[in-house]
Protein backbone atom coordinates (compact mmCIF):
# COMPACT_ATOMS: atom_id res chain seq x y z
CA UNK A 1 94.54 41.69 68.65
CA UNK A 2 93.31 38.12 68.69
CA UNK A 3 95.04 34.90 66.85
CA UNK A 4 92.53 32.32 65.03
CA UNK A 5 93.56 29.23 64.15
CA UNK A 6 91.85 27.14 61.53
CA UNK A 7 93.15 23.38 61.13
CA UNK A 8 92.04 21.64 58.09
CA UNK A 9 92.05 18.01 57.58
CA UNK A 10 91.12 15.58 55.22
CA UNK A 11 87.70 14.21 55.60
CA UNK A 12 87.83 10.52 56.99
CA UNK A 13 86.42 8.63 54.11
CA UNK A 14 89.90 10.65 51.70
CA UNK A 15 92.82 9.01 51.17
CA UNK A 16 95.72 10.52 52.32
CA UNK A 17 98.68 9.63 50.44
CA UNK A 18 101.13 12.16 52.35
CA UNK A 19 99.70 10.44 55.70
CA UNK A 20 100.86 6.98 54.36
CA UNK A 21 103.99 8.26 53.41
CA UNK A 22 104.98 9.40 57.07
CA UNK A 23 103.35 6.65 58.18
CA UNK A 24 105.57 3.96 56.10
CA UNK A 25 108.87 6.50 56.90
CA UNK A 26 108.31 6.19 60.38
CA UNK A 27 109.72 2.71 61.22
CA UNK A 28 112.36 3.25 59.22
CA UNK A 29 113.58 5.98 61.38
CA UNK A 30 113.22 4.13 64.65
CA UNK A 31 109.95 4.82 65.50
CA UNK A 32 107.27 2.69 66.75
CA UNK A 33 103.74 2.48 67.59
CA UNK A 34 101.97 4.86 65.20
CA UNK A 35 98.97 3.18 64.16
CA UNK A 36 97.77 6.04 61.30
CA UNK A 37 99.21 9.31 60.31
CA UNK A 38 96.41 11.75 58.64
CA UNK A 39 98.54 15.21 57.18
CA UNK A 40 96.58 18.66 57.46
CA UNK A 41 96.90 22.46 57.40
CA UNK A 42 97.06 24.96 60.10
CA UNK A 43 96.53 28.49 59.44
CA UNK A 44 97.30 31.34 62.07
CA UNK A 45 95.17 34.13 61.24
CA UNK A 46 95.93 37.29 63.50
CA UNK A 47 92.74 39.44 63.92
CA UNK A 48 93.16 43.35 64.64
CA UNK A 49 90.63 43.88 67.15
CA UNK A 50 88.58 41.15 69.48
CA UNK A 51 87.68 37.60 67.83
CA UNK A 52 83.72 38.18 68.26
CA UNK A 53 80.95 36.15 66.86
CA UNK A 54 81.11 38.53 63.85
CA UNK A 55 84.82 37.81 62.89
CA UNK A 56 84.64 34.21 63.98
CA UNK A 57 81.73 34.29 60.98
CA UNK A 58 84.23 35.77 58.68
CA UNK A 59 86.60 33.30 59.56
CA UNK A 60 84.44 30.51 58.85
CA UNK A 61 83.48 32.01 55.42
CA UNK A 62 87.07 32.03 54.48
CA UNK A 63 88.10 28.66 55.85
CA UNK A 64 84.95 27.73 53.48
CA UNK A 65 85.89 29.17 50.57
CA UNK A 66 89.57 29.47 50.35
CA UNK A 67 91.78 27.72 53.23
CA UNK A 68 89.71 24.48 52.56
CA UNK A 69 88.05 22.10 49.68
CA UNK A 70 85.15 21.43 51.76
CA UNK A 71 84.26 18.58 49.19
CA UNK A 72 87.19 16.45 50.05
CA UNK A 73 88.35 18.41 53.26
CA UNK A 74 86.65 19.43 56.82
CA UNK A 75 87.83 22.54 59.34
CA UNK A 76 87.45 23.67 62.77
CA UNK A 77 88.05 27.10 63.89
CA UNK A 78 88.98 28.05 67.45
CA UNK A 79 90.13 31.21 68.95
CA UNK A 80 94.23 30.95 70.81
CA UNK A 81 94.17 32.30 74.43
CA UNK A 82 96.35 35.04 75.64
CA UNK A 83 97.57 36.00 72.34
CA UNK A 84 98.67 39.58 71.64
């Protein structure tokens, strides 16, 4: 069994109103420093069998056409180590 993890983001040129929003909540909690705040998605996709080329293909074709709007959003996909 294998774990893939596909983290979505908004593309750079979006806004990202739920970023600001953490962003301008931040200070008023104490914290300091944070510059930006960009919000995303993570999905944890366990894979029966080994993550090969093949799957990792299959993976991409659903981050493309259902875990992501690749007009406004972007993805990587990336295989977790040691997971069972």
């Amino acid at each position: 069994m294998a774990r893939v993890v596909v983290d979505v983001m908004p593309k750079p040129e979006i806004l990202d109103p739920q970023g600001k929003a953490v962003q301008g909540a931040l200070p008023r909690l104490g914290f300091t420093g944070v510059i930006d705040v960009r919000q995303g998605k993570r999905f944890e996709l366990e894979i029966d069998g080994e993550a090969t080329d093949e799957v990792l293909a299959d993976v991409e074709r659903m981050a493309q056409t259902l875990l992501s709007n690749p007009v406004i959003e972007d993805f990587s996909v990336s295989v977790v180590e040691g997971a069972s």
